[in-house]
PDB file of N, CA and C in Angstrom:
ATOM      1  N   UNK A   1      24.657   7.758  17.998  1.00  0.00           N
ATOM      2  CA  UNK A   1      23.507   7.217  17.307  1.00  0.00           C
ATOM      3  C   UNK A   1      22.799   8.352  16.563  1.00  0.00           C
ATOM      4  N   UNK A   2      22.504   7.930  15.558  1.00  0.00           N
ATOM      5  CA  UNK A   2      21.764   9.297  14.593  1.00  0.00           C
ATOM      6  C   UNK A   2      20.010   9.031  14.689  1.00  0.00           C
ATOM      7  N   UNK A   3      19.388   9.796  14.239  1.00  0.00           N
ATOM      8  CA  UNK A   3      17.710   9.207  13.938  1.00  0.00           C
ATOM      9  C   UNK A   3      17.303   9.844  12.652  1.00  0.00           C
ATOM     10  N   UNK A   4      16.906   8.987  11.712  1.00  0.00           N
ATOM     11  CA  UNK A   4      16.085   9.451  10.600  1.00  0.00           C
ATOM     12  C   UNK A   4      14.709   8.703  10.889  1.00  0.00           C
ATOM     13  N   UNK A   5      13.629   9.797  10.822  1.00  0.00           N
ATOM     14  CA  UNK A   5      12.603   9.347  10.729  1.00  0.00           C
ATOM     15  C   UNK A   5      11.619   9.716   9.083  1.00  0.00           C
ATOM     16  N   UNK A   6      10.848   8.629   9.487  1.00  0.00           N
ATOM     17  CA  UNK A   6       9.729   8.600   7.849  1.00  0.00           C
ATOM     18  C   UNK A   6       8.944   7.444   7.871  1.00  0.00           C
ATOM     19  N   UNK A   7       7.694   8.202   7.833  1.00  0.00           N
ATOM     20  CA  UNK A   7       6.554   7.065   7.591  1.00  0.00           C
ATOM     21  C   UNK A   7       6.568   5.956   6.826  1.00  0.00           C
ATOM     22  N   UNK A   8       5.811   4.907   6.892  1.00  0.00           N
ATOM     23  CA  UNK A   8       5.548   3.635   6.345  1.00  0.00           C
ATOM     24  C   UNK A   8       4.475   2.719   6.636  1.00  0.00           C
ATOM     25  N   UNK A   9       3.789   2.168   5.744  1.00  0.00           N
ATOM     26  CA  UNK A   9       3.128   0.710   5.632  1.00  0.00           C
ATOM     27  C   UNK A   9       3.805  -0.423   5.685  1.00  0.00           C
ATOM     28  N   UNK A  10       3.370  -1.194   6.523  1.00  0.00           N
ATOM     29  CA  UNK A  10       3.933  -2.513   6.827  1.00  0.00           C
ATOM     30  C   UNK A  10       3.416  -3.347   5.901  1.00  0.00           C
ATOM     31  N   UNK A  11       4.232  -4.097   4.893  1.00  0.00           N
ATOM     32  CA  UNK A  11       3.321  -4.887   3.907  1.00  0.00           C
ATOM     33  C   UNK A  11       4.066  -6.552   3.928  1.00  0.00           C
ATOM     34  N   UNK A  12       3.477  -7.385   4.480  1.00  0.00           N
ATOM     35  CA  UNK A  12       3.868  -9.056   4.773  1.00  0.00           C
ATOM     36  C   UNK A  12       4.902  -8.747   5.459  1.00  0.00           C
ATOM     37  N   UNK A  13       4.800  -8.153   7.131  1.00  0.00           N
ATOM     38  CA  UNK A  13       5.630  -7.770   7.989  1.00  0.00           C
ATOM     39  C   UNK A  13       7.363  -7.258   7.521  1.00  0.00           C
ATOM     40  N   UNK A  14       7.023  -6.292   6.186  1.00  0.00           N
ATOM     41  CA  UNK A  14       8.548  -5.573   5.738  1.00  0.00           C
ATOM     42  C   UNK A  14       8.026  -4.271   6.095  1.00  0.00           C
ATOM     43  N   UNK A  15       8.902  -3.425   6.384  1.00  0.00           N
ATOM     44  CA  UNK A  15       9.065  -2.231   6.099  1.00  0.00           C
ATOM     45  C   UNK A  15       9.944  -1.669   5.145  1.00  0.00           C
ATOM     46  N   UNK A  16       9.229  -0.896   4.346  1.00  0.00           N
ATOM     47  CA  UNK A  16      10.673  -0.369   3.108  1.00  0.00           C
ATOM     48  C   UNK A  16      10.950   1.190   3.548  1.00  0.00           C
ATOM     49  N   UNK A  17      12.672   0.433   3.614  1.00  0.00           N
ATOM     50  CA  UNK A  17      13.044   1.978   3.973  1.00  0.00           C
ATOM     51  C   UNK A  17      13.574   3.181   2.275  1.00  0.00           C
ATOM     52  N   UNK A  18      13.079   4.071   2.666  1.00  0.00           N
ATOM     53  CA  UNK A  18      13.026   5.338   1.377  1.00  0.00           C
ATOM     54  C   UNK A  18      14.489   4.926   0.887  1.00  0.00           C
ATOM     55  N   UNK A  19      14.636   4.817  -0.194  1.00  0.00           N
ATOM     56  CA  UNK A  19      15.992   5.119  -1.085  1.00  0.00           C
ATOM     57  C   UNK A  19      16.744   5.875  -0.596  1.00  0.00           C
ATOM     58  N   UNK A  20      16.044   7.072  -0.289  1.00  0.00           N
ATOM     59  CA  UNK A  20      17.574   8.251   0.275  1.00  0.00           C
ATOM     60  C   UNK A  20      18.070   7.953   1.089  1.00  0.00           C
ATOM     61  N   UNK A  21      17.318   6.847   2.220  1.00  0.00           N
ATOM     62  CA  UNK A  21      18.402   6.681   3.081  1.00  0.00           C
ATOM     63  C   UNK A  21      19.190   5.371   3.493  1.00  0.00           C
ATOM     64  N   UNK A  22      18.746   4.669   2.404  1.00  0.00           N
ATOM     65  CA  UNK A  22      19.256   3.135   2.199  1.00  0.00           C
ATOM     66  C   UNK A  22      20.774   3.486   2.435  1.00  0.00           C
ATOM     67  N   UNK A  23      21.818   4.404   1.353  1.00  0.00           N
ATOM     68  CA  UNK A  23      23.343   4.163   1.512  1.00  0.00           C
ATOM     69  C   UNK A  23      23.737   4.524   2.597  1.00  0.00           C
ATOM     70  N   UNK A  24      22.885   5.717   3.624  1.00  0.00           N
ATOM     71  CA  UNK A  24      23.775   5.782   4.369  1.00  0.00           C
ATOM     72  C   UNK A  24      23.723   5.310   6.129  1.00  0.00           C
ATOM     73  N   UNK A  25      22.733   4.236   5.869  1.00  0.00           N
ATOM     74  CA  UNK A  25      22.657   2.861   6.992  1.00  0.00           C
ATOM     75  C   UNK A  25      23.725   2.041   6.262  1.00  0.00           C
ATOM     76  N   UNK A  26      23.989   1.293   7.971  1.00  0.00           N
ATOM     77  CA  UNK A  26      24.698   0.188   7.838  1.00  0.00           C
ATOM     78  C   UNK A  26      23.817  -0.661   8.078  1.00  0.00           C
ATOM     79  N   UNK A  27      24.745  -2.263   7.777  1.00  0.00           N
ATOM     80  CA  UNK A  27      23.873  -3.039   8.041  1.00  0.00           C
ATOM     81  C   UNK A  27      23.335  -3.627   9.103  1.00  0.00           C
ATOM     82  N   UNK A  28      23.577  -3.267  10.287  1.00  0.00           N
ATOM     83  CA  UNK A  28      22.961  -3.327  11.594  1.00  0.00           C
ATOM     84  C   UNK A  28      22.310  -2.061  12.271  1.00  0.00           C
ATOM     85  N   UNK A  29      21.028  -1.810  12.147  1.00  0.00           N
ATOM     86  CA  UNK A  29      20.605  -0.930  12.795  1.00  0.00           C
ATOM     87  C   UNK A  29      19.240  -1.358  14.220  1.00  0.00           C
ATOM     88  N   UNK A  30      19.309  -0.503  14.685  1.00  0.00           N
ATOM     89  CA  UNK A  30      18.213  -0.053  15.803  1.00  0.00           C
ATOM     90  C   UNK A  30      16.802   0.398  15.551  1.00  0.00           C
ATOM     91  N   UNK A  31      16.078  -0.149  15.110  1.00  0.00           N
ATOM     92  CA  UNK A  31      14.171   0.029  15.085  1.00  0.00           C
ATOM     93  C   UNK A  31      13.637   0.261  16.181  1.00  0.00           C
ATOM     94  N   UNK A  32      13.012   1.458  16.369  1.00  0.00           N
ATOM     95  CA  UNK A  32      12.079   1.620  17.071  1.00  0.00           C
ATOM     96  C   UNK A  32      10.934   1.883  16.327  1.00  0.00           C
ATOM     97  N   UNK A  33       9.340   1.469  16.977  1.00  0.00           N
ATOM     98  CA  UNK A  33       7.989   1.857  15.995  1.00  0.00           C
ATOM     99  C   UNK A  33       7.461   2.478  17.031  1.00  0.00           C
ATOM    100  N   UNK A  34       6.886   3.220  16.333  1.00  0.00           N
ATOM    101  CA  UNK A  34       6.191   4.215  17.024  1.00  0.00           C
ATOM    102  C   UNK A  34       4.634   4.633  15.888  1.00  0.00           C
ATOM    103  N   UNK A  35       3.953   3.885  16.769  1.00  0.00           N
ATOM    104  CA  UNK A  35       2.159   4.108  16.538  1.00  0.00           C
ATOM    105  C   UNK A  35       1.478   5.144  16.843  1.00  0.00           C
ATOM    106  N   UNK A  36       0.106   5.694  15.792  1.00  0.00           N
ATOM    107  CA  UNK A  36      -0.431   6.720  16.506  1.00  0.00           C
ATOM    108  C   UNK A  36      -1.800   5.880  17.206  1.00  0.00           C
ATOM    109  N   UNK A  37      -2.189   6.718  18.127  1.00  0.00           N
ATOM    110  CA  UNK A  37      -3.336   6.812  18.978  1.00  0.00           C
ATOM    111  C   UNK A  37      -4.548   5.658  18.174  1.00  0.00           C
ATOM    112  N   UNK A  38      -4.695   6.966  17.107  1.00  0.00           N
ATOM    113  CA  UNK A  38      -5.690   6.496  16.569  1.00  0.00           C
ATOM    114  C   UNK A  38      -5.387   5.492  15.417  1.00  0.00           C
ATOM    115  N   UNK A  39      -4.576   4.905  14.932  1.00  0.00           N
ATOM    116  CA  UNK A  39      -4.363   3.791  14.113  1.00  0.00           C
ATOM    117  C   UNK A  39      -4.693   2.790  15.419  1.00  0.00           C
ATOM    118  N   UNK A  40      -3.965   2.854  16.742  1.00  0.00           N
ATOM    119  CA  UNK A  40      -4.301   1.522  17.139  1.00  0.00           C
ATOM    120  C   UNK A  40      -6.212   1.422  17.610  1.00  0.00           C
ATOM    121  N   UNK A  41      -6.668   2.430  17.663  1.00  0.00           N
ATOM    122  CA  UNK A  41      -8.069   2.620  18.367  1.00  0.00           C
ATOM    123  C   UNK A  41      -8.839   2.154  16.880  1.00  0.00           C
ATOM    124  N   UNK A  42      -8.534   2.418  15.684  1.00  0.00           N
ATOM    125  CA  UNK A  42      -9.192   1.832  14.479  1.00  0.00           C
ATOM    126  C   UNK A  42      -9.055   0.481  14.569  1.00  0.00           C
ATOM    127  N   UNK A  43      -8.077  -0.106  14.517  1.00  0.00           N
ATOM    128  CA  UNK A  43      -7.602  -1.761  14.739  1.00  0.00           C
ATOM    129  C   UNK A  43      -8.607  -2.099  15.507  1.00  0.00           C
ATOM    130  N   UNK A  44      -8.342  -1.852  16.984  1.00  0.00           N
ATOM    131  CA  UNK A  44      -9.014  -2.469  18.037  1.00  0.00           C
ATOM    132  C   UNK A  44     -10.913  -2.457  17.466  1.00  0.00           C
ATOM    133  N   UNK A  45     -11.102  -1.277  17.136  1.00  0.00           N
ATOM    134  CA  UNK A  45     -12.817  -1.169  16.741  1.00  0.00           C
ATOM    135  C   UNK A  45     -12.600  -2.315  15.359  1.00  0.00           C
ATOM    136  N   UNK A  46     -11.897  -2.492  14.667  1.00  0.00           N
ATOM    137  CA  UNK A  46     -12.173  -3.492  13.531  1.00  0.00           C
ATOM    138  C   UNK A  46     -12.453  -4.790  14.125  1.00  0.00           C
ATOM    139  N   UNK A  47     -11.444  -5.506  15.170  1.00  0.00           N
ATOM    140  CA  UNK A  47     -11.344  -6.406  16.139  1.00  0.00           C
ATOM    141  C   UNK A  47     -12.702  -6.740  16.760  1.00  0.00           C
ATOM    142  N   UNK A  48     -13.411  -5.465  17.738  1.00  0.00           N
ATOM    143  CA  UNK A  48     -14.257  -5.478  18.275  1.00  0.00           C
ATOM    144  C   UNK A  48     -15.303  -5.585  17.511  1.00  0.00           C
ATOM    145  N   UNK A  49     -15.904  -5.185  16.183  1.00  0.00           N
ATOM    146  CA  UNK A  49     -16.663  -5.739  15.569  1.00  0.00           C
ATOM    147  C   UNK A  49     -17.059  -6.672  14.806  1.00  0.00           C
ATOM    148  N   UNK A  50     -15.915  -7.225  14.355  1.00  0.00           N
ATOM    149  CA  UNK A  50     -15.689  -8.996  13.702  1.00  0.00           C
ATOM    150  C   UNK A  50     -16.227  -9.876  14.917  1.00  0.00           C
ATOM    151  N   UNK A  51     -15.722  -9.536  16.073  1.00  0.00           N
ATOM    152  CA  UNK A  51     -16.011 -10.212  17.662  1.00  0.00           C
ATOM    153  C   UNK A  51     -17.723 -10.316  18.019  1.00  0.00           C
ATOM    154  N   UNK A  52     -18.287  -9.206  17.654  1.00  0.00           N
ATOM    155  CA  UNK A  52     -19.491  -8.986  17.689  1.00  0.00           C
ATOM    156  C   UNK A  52     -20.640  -9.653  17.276  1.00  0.00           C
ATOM    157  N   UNK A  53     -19.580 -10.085  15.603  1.00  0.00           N
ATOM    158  CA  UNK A  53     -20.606 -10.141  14.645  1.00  0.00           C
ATOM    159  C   UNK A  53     -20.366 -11.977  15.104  1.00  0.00           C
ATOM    160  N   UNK A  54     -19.373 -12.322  15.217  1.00  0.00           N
ATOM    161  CA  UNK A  54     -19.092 -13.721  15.454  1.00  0.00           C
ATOM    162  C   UNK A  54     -20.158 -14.411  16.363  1.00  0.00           C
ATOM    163  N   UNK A  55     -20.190 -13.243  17.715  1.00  0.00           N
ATOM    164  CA  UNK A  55     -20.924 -13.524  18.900  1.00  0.00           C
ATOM    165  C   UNK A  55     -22.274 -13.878  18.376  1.00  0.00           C
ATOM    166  N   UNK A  56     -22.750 -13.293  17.283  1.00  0.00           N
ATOM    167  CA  UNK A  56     -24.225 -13.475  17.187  1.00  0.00           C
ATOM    168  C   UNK A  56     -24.212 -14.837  17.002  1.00  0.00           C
ATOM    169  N   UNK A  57     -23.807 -15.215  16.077  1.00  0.00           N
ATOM    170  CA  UNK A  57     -23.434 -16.613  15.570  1.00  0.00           C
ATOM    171  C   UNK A  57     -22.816 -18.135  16.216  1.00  0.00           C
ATOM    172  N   UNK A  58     -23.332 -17.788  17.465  1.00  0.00           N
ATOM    173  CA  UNK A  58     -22.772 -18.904  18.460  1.00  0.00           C
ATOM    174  C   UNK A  58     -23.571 -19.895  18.815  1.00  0.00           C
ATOM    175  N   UNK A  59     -23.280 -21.375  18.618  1.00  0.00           N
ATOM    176  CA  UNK A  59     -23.825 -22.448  19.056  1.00  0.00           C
ATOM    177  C   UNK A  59     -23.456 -23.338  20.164  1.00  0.00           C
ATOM    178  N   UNK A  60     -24.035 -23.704  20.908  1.00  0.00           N
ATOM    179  CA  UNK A  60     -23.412 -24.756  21.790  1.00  0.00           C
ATOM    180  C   UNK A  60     -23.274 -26.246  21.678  1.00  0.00           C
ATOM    181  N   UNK A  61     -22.469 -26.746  21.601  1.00  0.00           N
ATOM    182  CA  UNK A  61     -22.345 -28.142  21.228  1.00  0.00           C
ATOM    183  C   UNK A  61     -23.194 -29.034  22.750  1.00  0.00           C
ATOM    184  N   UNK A  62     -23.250 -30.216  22.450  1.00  0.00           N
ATOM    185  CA  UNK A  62     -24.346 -31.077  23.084  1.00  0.00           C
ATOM    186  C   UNK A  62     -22.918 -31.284  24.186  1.00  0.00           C
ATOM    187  N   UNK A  63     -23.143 -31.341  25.823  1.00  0.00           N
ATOM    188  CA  UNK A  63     -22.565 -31.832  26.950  1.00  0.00           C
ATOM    189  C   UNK A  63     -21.196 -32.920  26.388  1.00  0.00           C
ATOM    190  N   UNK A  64     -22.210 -34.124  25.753  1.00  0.00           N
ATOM    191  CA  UNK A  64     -21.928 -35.207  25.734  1.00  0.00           C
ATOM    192  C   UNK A  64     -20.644 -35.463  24.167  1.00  0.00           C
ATOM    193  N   UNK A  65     -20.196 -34.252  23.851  1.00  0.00           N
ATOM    194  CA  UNK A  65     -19.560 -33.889  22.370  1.00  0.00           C
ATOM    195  C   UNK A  65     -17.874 -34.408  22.596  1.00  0.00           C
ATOM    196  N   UNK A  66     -17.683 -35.238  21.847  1.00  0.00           N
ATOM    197  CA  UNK A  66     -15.853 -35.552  21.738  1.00  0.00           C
ATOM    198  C   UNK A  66     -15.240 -35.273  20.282  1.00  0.00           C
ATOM    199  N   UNK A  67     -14.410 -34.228  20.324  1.00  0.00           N
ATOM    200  CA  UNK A  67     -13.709 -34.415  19.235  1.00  0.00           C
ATOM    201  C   UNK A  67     -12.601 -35.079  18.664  1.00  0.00           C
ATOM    202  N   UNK A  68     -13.351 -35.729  17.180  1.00  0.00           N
ATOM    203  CA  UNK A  68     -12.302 -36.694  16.930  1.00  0.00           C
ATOM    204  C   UNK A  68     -11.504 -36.467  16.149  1.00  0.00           C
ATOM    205  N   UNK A  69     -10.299 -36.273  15.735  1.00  0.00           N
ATOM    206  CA  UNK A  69      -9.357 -35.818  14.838  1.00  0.00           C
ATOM    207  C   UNK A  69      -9.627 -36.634  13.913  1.00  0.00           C
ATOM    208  N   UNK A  70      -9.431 -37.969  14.117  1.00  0.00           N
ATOM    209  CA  UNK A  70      -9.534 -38.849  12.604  1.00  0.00           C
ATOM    210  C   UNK A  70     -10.468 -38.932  12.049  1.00  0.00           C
ATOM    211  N   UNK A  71     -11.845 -38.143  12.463  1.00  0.00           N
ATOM    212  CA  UNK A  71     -13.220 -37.931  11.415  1.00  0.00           C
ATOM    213  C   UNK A  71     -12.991 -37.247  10.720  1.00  0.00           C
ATOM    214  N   UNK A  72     -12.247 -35.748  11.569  1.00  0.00           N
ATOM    215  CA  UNK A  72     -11.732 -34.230  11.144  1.00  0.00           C
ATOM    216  C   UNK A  72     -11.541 -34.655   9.471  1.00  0.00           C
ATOM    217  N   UNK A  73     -10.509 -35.638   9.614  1.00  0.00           N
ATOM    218  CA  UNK A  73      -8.776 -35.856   8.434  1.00  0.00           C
ATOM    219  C   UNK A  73      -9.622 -36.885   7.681  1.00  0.00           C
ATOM    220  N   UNK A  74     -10.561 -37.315   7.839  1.00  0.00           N
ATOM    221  CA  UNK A  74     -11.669 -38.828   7.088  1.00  0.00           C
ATOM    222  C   UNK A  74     -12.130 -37.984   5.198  1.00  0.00           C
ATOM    223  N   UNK A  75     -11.237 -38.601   4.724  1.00  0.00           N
ATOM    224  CA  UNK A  75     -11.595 -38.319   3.654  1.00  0.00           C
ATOM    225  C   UNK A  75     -12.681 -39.412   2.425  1.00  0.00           C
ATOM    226  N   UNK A  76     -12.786 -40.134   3.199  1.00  0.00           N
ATOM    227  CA  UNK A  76     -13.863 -41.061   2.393  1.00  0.00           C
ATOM    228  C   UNK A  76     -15.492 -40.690   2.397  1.00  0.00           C
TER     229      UNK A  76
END
């Protein structure tokens, strides 16, 4: 097994692999990803503050509340 490594952005879950080393893969290979520290600790704080901001914004519906799908889909 060989390893070439080289960074990348994931863009609509592709990864593009560099030209130089497109010819000399086959067409079945082995992916491993490997994340840093702090890319996933940025994520998570983006996460945690959308969460935050949501929280402020919370209502409670009345006990007595049924949801009805066919009001949902009621286009009249």
């Amino acid at each position: 097994m060989r390893l070439i490594e080289f960074q990348a952005d994931i863009k609509n879950g592709m990864i593009e692999i560099p030209q130089q080393y497109l010819q000399q893969l086959q067409t079945s290979v082995k992916v491993l990803i490997l994340q840093d520290k702090s890319t996933i600790k940025s994520v998570l704080n983006k996460k945690e503050k959308f969460l935050s901001k949501v929280a402020k914004h919370r209502f409670d519906l009345p006990l007595n509340y049924h949801f009805n799908r066919e009001e949902l889909y009621d286009r009249s």
